[in-house]
PDB file of N, CA and C in Angstrom:
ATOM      1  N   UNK A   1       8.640  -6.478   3.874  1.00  0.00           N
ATOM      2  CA  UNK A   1       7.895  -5.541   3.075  1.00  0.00           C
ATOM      3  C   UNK A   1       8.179  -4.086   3.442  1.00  0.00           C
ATOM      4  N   UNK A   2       8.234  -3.597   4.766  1.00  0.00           N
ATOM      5  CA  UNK A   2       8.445  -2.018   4.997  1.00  0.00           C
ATOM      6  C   UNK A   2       9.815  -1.936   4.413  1.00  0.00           C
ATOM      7  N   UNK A   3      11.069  -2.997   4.579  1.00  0.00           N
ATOM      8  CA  UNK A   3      12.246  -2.503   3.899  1.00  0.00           C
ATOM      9  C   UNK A   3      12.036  -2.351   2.389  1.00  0.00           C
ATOM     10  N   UNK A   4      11.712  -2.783   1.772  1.00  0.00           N
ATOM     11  CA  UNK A   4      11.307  -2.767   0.032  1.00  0.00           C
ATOM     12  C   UNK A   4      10.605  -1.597  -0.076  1.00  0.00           C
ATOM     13  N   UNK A   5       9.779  -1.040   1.051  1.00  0.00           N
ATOM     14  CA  UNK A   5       8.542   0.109   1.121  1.00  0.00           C
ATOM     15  C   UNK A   5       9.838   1.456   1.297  1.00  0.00           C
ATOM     16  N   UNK A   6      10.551   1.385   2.085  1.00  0.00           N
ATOM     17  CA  UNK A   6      11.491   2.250   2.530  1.00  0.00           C
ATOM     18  C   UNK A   6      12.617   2.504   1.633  1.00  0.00           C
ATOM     19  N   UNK A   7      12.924   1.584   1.357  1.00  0.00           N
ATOM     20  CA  UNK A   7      14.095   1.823  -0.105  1.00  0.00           C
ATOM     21  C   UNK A   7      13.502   2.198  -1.520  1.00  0.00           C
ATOM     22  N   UNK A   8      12.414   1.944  -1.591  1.00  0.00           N
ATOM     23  CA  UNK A   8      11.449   2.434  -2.865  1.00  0.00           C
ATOM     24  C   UNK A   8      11.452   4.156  -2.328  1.00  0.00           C
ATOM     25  N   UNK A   9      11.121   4.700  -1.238  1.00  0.00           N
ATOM     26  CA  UNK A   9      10.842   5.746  -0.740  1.00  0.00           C
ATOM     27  C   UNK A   9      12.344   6.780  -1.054  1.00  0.00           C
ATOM     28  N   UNK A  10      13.218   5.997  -0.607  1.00  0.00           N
ATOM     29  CA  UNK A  10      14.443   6.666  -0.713  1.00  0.00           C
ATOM     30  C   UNK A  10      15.085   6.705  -2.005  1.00  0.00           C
ATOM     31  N   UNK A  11      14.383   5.756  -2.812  1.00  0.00           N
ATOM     32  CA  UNK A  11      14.928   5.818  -4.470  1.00  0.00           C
ATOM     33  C   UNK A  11      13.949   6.969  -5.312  1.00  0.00           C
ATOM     34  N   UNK A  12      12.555   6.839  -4.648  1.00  0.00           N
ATOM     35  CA  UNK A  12      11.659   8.049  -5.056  1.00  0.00           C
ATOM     36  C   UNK A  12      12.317   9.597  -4.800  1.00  0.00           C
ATOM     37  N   UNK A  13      12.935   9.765  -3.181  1.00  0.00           N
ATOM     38  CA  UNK A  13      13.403  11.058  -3.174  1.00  0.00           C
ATOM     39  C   UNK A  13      14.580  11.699  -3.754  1.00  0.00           C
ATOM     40  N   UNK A  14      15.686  10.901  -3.925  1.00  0.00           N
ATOM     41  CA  UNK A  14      16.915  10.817  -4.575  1.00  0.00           C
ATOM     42  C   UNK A  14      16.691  11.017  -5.839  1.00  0.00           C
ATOM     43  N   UNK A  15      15.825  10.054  -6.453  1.00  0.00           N
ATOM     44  CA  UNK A  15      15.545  10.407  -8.044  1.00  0.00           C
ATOM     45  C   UNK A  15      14.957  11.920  -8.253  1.00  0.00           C
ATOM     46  N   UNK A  16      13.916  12.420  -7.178  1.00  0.00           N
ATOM     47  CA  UNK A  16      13.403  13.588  -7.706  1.00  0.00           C
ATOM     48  C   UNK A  16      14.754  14.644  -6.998  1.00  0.00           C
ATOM     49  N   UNK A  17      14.897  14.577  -6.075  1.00  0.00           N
ATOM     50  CA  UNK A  17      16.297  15.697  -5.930  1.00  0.00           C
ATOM     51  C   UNK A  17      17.535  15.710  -6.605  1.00  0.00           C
ATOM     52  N   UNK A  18      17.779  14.590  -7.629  1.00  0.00           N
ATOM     53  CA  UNK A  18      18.422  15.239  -8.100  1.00  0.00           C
ATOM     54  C   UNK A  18      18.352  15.235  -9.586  1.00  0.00           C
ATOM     55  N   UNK A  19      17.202  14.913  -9.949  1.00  0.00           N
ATOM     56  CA  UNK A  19      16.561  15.399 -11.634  1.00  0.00           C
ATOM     57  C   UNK A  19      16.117  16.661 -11.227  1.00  0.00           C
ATOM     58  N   UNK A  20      15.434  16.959 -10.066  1.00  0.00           N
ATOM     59  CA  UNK A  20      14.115  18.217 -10.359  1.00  0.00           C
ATOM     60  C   UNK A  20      15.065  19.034  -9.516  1.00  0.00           C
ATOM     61  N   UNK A  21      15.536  19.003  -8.558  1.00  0.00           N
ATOM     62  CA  UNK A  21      15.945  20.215  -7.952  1.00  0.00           C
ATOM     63  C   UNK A  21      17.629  20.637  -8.325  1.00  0.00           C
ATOM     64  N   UNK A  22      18.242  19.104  -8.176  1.00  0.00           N
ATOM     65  CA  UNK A  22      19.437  19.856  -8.616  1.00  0.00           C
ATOM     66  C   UNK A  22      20.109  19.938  -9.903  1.00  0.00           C
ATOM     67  N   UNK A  23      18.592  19.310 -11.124  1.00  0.00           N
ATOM     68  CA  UNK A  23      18.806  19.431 -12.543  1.00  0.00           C
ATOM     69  C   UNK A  23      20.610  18.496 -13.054  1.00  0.00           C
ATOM     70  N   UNK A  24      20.178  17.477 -12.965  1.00  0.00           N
ATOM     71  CA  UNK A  24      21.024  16.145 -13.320  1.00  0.00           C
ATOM     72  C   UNK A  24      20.912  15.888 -14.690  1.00  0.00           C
ATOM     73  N   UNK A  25      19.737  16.007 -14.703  1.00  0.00           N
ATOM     74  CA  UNK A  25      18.944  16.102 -16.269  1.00  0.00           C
ATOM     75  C   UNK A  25      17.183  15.813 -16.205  1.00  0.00           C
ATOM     76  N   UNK A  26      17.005  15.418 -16.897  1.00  0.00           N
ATOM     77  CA  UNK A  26      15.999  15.522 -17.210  1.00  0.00           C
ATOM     78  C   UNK A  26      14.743  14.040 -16.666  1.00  0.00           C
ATOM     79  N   UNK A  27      14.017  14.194 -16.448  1.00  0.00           N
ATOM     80  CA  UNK A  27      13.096  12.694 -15.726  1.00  0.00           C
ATOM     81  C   UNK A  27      11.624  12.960 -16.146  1.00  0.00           C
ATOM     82  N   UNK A  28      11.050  12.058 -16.716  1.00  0.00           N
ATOM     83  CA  UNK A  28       9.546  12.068 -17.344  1.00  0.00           C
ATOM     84  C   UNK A  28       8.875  11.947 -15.779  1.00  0.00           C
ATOM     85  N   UNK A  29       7.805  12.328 -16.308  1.00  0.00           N
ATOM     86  CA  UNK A  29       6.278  12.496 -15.136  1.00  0.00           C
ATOM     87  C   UNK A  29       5.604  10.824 -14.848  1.00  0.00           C
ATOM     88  N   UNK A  30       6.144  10.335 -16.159  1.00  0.00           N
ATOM     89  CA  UNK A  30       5.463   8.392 -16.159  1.00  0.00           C
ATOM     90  C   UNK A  30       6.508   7.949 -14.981  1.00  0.00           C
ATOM     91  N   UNK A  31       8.078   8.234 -14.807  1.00  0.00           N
ATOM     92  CA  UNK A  31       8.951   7.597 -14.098  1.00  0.00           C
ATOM     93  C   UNK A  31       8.746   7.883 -13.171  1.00  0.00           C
ATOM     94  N   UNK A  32       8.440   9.357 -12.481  1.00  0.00           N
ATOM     95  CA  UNK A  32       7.842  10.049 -11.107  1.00  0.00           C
ATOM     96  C   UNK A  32       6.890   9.002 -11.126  1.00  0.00           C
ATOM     97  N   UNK A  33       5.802   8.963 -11.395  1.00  0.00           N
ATOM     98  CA  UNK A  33       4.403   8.251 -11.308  1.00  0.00           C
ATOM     99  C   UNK A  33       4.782   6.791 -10.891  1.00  0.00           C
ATOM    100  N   UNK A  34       5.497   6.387 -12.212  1.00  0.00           N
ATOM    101  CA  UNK A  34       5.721   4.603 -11.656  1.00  0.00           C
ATOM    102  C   UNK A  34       6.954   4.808  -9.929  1.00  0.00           C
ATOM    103  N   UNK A  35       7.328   5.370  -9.836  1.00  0.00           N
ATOM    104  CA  UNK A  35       8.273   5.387  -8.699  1.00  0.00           C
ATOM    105  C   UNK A  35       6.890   5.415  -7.338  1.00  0.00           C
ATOM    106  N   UNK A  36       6.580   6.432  -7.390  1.00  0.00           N
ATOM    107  CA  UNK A  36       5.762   6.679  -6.221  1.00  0.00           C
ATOM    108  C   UNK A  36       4.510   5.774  -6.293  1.00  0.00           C
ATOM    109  N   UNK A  37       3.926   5.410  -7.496  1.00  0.00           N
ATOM    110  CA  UNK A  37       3.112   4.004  -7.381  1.00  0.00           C
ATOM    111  C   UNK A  37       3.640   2.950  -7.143  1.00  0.00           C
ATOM    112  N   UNK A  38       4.958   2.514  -6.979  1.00  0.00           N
ATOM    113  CA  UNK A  38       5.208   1.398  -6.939  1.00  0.00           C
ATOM    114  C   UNK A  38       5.470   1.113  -5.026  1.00  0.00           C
ATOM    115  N   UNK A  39       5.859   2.470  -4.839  1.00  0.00           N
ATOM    116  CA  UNK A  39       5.964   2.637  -3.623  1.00  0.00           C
ATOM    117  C   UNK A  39       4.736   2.869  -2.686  1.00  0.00           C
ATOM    118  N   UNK A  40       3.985   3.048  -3.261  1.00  0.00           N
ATOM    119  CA  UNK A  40       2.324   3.134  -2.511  1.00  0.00           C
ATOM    120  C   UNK A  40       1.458   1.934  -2.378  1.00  0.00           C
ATOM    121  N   UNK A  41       1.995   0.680  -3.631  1.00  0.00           N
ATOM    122  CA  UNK A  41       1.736  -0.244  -3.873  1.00  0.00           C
ATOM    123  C   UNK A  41       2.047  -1.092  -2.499  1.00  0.00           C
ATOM    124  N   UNK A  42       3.786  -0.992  -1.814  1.00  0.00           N
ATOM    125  CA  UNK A  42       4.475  -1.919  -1.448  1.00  0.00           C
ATOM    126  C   UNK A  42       4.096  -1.344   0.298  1.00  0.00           C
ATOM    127  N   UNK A  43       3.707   0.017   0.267  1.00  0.00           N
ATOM    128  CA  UNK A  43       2.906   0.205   1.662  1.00  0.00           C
ATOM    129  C   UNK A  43       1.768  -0.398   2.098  1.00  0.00           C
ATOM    130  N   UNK A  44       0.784  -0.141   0.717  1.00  0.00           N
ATOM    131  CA  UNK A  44      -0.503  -1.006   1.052  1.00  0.00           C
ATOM    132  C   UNK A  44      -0.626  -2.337   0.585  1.00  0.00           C
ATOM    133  N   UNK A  45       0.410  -3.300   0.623  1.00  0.00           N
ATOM    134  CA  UNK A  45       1.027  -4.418   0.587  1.00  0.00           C
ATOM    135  C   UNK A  45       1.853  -4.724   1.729  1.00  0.00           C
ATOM    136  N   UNK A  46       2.288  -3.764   2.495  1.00  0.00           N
ATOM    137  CA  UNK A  46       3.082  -3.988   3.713  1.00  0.00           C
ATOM    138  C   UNK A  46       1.998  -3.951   5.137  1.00  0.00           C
ATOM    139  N   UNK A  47       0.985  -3.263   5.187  1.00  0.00           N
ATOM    140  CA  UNK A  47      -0.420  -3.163   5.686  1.00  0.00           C
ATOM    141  C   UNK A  47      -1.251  -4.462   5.691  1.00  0.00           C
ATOM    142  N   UNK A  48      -1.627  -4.674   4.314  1.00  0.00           N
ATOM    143  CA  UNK A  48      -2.140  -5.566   3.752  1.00  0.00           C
ATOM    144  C   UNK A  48      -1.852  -7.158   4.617  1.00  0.00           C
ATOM    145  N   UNK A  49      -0.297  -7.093   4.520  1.00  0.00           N
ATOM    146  CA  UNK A  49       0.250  -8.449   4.863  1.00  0.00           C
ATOM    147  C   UNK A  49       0.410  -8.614   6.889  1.00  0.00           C
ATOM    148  N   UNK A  50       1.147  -7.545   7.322  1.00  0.00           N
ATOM    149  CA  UNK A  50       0.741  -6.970   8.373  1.00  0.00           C
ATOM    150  C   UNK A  50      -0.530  -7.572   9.162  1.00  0.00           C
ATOM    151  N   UNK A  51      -1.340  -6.236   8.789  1.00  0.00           N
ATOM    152  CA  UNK A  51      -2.462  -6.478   9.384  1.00  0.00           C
ATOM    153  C   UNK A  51      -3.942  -7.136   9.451  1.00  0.00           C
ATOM    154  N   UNK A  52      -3.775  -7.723   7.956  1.00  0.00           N
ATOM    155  CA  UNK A  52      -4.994  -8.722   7.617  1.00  0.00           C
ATOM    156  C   UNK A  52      -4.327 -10.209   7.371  1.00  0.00           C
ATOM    157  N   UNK A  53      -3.345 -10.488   6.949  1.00  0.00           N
ATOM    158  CA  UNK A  53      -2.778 -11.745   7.497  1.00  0.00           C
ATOM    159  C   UNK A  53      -3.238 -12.078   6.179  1.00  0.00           C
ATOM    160  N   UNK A  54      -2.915 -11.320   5.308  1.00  0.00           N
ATOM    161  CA  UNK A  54      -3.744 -12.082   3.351  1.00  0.00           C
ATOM    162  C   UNK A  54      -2.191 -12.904   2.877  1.00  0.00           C
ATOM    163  N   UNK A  55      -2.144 -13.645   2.947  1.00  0.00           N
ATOM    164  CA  UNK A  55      -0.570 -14.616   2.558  1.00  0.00           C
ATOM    165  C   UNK A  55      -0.963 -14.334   0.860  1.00  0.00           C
ATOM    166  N   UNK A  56      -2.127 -14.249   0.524  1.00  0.00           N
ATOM    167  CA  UNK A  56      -1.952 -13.979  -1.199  1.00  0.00           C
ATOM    168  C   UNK A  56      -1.404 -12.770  -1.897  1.00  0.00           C
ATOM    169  N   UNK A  57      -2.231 -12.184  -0.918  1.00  0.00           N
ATOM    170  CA  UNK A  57      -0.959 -10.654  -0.819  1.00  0.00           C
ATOM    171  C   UNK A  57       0.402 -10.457  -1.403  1.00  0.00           C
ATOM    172  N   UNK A  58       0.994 -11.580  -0.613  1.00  0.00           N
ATOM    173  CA  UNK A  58       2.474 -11.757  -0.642  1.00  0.00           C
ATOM    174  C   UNK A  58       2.973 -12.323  -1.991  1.00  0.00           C
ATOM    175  N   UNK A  59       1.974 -12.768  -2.264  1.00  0.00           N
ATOM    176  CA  UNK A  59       2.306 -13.286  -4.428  1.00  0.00           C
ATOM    177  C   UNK A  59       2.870 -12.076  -5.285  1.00  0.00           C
ATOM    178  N   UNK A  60       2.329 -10.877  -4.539  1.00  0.00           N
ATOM    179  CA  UNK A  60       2.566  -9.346  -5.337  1.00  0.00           C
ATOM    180  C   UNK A  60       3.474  -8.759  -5.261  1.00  0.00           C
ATOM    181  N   UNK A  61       4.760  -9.487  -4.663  1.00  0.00           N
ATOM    182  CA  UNK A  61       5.901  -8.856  -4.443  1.00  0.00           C
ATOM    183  C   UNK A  61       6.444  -8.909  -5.434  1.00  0.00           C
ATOM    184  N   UNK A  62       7.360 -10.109  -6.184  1.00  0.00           N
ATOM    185  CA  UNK A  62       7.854 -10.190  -6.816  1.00  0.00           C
ATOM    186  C   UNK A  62       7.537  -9.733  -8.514  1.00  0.00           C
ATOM    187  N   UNK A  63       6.048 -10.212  -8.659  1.00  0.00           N
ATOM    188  CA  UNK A  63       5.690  -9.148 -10.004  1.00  0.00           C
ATOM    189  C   UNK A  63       5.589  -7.534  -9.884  1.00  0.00           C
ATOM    190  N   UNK A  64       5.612  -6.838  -8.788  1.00  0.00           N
ATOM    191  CA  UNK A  64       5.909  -5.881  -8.741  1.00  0.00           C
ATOM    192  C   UNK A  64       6.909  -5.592  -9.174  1.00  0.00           C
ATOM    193  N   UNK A  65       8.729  -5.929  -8.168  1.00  0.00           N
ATOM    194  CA  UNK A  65       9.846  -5.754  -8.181  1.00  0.00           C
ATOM    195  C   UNK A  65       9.952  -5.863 -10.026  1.00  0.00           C
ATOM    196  N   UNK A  66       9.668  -7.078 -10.725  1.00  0.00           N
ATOM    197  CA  UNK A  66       9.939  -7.745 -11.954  1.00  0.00           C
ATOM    198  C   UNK A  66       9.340  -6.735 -12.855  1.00  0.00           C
ATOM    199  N   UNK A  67       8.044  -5.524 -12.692  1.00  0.00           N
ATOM    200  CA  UNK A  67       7.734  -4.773 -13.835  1.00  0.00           C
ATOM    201  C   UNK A  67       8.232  -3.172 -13.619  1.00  0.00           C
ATOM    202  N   UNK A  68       8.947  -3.089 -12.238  1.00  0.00           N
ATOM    203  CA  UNK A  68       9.443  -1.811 -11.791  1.00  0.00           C
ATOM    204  C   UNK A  68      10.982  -1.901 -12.545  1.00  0.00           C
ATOM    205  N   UNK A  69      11.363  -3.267 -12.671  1.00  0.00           N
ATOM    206  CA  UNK A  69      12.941  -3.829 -13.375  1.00  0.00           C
ATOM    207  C   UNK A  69      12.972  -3.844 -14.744  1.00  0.00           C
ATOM    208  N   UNK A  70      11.580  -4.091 -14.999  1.00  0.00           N
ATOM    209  CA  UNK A  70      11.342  -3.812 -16.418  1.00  0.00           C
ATOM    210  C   UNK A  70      11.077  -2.954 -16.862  1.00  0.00           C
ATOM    211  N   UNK A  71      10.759  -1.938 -16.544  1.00  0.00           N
ATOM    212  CA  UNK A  71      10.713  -0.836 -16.719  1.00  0.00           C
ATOM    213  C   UNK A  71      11.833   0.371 -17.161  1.00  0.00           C
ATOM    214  N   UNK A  72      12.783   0.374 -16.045  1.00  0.00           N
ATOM    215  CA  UNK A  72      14.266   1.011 -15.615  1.00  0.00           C
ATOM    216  C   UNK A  72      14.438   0.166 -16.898  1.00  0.00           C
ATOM    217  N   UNK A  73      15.197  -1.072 -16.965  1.00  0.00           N
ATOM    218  CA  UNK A  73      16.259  -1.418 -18.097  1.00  0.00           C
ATOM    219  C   UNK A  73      15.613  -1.644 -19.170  1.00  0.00           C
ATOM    220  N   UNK A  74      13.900  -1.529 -19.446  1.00  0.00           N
ATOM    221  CA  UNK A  74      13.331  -1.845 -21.013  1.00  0.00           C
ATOM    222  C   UNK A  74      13.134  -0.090 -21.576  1.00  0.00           C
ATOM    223  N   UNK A  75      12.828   0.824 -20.511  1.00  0.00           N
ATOM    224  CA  UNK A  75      12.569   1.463 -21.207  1.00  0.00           C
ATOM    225  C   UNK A  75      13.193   3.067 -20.581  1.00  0.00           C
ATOM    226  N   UNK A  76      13.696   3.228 -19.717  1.00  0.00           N
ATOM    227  CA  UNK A  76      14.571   4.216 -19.119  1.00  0.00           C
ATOM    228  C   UNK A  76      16.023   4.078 -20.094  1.00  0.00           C
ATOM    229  N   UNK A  77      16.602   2.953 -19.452  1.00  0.00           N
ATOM    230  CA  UNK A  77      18.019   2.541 -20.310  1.00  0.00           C
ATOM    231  C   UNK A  77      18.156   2.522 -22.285  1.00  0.00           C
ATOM    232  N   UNK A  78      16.966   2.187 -22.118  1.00  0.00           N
ATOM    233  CA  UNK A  78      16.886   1.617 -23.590  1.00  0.00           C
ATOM    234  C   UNK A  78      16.362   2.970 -24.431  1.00  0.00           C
TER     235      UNK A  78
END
């Protein structure tokens, strides 16, 4: 979970440096939003699993990954 937490983190900063600062083009405020929620999600899911030992927790990985994927290629790409 912290690696999924950490690569979400590094896809969050990359995406905003180089839409917002070094103007790549252009990036909506919903894609900022779903980026850094998805990544806030997979911290307090990495916590979650960690330190309370919730194994149901762990059901939330993959529908995460699956609507962050759906997202990028249903409606970024498309």
């Amino acid at each position: 979970m912290p690696i999924i937490a950490v690569l979400l983190l590094i896809l969050a900063i990359v995406m905003e440096i180089m839409y917002r600062a070094l103007d790549y083009g252009k990036i909506s405020n919903v894609t900022t939003g779903i980026n850094w929620g998805v990544f806030g999600a997979f911290v307090i899911l990495s916590f979650i699993i960690r330190k309370k030992h919730m194994v149901w927790s762990s059901w939330l990985v993959c529908p995460l990954l699956t609507i962050l994927a759906y997202y990028y290629f249903a409606f970024v790409d498309y």
